[in-house]
Structures are given as C-alpha cells and as structure tokens.
Protein backbone atom coordinates (compact mmCIF):
# COMPACT_ATOMS: atom_id res chain seq x y z
CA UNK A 1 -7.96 -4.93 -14.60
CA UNK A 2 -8.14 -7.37 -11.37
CA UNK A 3 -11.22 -8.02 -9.65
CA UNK A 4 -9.49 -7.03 -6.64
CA UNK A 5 -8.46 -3.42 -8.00
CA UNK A 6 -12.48 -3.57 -8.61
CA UNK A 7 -13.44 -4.52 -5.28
CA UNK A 8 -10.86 -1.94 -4.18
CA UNK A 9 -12.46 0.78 -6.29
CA UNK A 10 -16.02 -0.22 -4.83
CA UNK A 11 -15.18 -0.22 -1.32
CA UNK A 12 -13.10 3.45 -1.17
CA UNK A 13 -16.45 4.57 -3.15
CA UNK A 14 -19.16 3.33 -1.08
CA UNK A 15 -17.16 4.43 2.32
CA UNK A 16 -16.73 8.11 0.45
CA UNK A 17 -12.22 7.27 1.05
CA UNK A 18 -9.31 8.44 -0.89
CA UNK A 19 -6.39 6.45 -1.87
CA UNK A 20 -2.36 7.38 -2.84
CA UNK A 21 0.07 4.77 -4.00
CA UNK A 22 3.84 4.94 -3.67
CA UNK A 23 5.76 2.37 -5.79
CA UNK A 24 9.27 1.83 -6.18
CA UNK A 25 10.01 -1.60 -7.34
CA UNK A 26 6.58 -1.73 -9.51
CA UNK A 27 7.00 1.49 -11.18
CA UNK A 28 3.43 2.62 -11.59
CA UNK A 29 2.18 -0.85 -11.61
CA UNK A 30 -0.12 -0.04 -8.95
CA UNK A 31 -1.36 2.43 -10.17
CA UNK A 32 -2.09 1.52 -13.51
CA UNK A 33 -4.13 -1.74 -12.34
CA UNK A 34 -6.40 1.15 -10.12
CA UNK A 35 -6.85 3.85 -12.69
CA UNK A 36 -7.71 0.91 -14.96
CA UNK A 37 -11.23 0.21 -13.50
CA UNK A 38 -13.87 2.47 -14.79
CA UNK A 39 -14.80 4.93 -11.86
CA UNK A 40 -10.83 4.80 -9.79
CA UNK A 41 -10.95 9.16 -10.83
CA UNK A 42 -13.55 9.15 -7.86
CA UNK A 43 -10.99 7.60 -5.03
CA UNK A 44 -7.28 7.81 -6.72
CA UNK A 45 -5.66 10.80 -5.58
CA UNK A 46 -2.69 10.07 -7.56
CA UNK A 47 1.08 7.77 -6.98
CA UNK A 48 4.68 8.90 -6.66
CA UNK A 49 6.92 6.18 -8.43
CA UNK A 50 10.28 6.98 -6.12
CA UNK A 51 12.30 4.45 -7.72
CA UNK A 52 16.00 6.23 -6.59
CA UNK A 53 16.70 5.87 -2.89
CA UNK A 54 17.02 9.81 -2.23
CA UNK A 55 12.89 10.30 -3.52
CA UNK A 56 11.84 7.99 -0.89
CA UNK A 57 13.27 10.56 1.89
CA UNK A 58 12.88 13.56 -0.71
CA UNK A 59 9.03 12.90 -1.62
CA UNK A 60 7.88 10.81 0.73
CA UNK A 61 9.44 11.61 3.95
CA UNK A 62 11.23 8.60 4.53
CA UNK A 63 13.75 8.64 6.89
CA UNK A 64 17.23 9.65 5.84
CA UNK A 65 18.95 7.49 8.89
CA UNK A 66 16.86 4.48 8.18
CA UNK A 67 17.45 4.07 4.45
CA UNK A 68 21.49 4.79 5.11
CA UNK A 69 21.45 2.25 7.64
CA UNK A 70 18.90 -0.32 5.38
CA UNK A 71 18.43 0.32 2.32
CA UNK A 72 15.24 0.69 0.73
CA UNK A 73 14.13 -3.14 0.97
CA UNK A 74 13.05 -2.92 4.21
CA UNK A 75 9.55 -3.23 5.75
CA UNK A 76 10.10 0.04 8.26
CA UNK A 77 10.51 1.80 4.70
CA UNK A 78 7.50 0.32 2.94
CA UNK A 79 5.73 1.49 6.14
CA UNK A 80 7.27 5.01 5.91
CA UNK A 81 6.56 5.19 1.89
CA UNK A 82 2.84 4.36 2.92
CA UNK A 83 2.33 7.18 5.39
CA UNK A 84 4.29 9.53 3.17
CA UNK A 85 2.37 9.26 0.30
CA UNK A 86 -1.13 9.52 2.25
CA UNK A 87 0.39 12.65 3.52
CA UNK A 88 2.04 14.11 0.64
CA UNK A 89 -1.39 13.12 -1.80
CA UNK A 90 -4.08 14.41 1.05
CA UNK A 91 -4.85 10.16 1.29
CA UNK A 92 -7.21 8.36 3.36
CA UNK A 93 -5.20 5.34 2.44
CA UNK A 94 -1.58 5.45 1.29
CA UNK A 95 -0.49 2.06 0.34
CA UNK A 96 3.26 1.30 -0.98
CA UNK A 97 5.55 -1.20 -2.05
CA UNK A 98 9.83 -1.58 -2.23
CA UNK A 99 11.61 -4.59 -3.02
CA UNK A 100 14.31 -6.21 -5.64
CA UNK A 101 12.72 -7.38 -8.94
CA UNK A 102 16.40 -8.58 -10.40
CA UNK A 103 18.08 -9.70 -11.80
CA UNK A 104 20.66 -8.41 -9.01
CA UNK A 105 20.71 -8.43 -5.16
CA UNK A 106 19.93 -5.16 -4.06
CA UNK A 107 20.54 -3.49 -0.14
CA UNK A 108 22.23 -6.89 0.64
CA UNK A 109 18.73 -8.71 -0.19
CA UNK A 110 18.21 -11.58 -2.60
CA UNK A 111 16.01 -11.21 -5.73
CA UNK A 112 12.33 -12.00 -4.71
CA UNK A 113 12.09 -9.71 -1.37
CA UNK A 114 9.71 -7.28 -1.21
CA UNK A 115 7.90 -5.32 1.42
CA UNK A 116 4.02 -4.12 0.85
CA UNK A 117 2.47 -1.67 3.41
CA UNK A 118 -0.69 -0.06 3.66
CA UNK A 119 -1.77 2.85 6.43
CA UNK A 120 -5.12 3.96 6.61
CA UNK A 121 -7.08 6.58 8.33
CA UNK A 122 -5.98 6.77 12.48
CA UNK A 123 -8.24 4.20 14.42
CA UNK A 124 -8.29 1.77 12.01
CA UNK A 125 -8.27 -1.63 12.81
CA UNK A 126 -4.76 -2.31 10.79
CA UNK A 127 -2.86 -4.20 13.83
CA UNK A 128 -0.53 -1.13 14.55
CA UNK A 129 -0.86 1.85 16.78
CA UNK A 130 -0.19 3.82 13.41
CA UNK A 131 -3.04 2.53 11.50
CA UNK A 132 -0.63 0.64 9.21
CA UNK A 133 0.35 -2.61 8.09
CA UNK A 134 3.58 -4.26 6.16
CA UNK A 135 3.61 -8.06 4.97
CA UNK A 136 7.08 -9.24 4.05
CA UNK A 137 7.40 -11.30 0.47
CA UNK A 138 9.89 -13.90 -0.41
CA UNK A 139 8.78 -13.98 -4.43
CA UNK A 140 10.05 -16.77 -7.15
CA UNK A 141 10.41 -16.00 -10.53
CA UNK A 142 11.62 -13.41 -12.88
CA UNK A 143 11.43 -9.84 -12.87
CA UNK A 144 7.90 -9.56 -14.50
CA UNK A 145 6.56 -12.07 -12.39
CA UNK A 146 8.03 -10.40 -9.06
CA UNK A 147 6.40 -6.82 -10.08
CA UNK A 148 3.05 -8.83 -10.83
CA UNK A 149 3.10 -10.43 -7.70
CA UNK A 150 3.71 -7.08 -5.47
CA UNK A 151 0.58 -5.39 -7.54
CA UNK A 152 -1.66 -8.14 -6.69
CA UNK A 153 -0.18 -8.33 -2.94
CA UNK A 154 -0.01 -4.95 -1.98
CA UNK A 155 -4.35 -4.51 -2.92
CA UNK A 156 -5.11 -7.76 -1.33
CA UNK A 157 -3.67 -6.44 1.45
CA UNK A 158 -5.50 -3.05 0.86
CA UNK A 159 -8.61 -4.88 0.12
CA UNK A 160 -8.47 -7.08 3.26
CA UNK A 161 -7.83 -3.98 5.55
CA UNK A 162 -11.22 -2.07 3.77
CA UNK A 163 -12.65 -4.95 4.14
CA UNK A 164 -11.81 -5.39 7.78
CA UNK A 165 -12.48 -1.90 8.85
CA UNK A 166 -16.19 -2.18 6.79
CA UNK A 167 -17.24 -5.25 8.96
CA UNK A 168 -15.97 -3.57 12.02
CA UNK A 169 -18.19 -0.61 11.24
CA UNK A 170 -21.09 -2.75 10.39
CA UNK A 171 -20.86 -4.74 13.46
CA UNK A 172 -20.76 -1.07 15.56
CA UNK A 173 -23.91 -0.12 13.29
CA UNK A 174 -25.68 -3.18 14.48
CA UNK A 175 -25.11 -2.45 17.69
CA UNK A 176 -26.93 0.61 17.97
CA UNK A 177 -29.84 -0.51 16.10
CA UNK A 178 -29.85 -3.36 18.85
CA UNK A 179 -29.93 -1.22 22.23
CA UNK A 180 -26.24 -1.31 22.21
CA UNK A 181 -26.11 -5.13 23.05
C-alpha cells in the first residue's frame, strides 16, 4: 500500500466522496493499491478493467468513432474512460488509465505511452470545463515497471486534484468566517 493510495483514502473520507477506477493497461492495478488501505470499502465504488478495445465503448461509453480513428492510447480516451466509469459506478471521482506496457507498439504508439485522467464532481477546479484532467506519460522500462508507474501517476494526479479542490474549499470557508473579505 502507497502512502498516496492512503492520503487518497483519507481525503474521499473526510470530504464524504466516492471513487471508480477504469484500467486498461494496469489491469486492476489501481484498484488493488486502493482496496489495499484499511478503510478504501468506505469511498471505492468499484473498477472496470476494459482491457479489449470494444469494453472501453461497450462499458464505459467511450466513443466508437474516436477509438476507430485512435486507438485506445490516446488522452481523449483516458478522458472518456474517466467519465464513463464515474457514470457507470454512481462516482464522485472516476479516474482511468490506457497505454502500451510492451513489449510491442500498440495503436501506432511506442512502448512507454500512457495516458492517466481523472474527472471529478462538475465545478471542480480540474483545469477543464468537464471537471477532468489527462497527463500524457512517456515511461522507460519494462512492462512491470510501466504498469507501476501508471498506478502511482494516475493517484498523484487524483491526490493533487482532492487536494486542490480541499484548499479551494478551505480558502471559500475562510472567507465567510472573515466578512467575505
């Protein structure tokens, strides 16, 4: 368990949130590092691994023109993974993540890219209209190293957008107490 799946865990709890993963490249990765910290049963609503290109637009409501056109390493997908599975699970937060792993190319990308997204509840401070946010990966290493690497990037980004949205609120909270100055 990482101390940033903790501080994940902690923050969803104290703000009363919900959280869905959808994984294709780390195949449950993600959610095995959240349901590994004692007290996740409180905030995980559950994952969908869509590992074959059809799930993605099957379970997740990714769109059919976008991954014939793409592929599934692509950061409009991640995106469209992340809002899926926050609708699909009943999510505050849906976060997701797609890439190549190897040892092959896959899409016409090299080993090493991945996409991570999160979207979060609408008005959210995530730099998007949407309330989400992708970060684009170029990863070294081997397969193991690349699905390691998403897990921890996909809840730092998660973390860092909780995180954000927390100080925002605290800063509205002072605010008020303050005469609204």
């Amino acid at each position: 368990m990482s101390s940033t799946a903790t501080d994940v865990v902690r923050l969803l709890t104290v703000k009363g949130e919900t959280l869905a993963v959808a994984e294709s490249l780390t195949g449950g990765l993600v959610a095995a590092e959240i349901t590994s910290v004692p007290g996740a049963s409180k905030v995980f609503r559950g994952s969908v691994t869509a590992y074959a290109t059809d799930l993605k637009h099957d379970l997740l409501e990714v769109d059919a023109a976008l991954l014939a056109a793409r592929g599934a390493v692509d950061p409009q997908v991640a995106a469209q993974m992340a809002a899926g599975v926050r609708k699909a699970l009943g999510a505050d937060w849906g976060i997701a993540t797609t890439g190549v792993a190897g040892p092959d190319p896959q899409d016409g990308q090299p080993v090493g890219t991945v996409f991570v997204a999160v979207d979060g509840p609408a008005g959210t401070d995530t730099g998007s209209a949407g309330g989400g946010k992708v970060e684009a990966l170029r990863l070294n290493g081997g397969r193991a190293e690349i699905r390691r690497e998403s897990v921890r990037s996909v809840l730092a980004l998660l973390l860092k957008e909780l995180a954000g949205e927390q100080t925002g609120n605290e800063r509205a909270q002072d605010t008020e107490r303050n005469g609204g100055f």
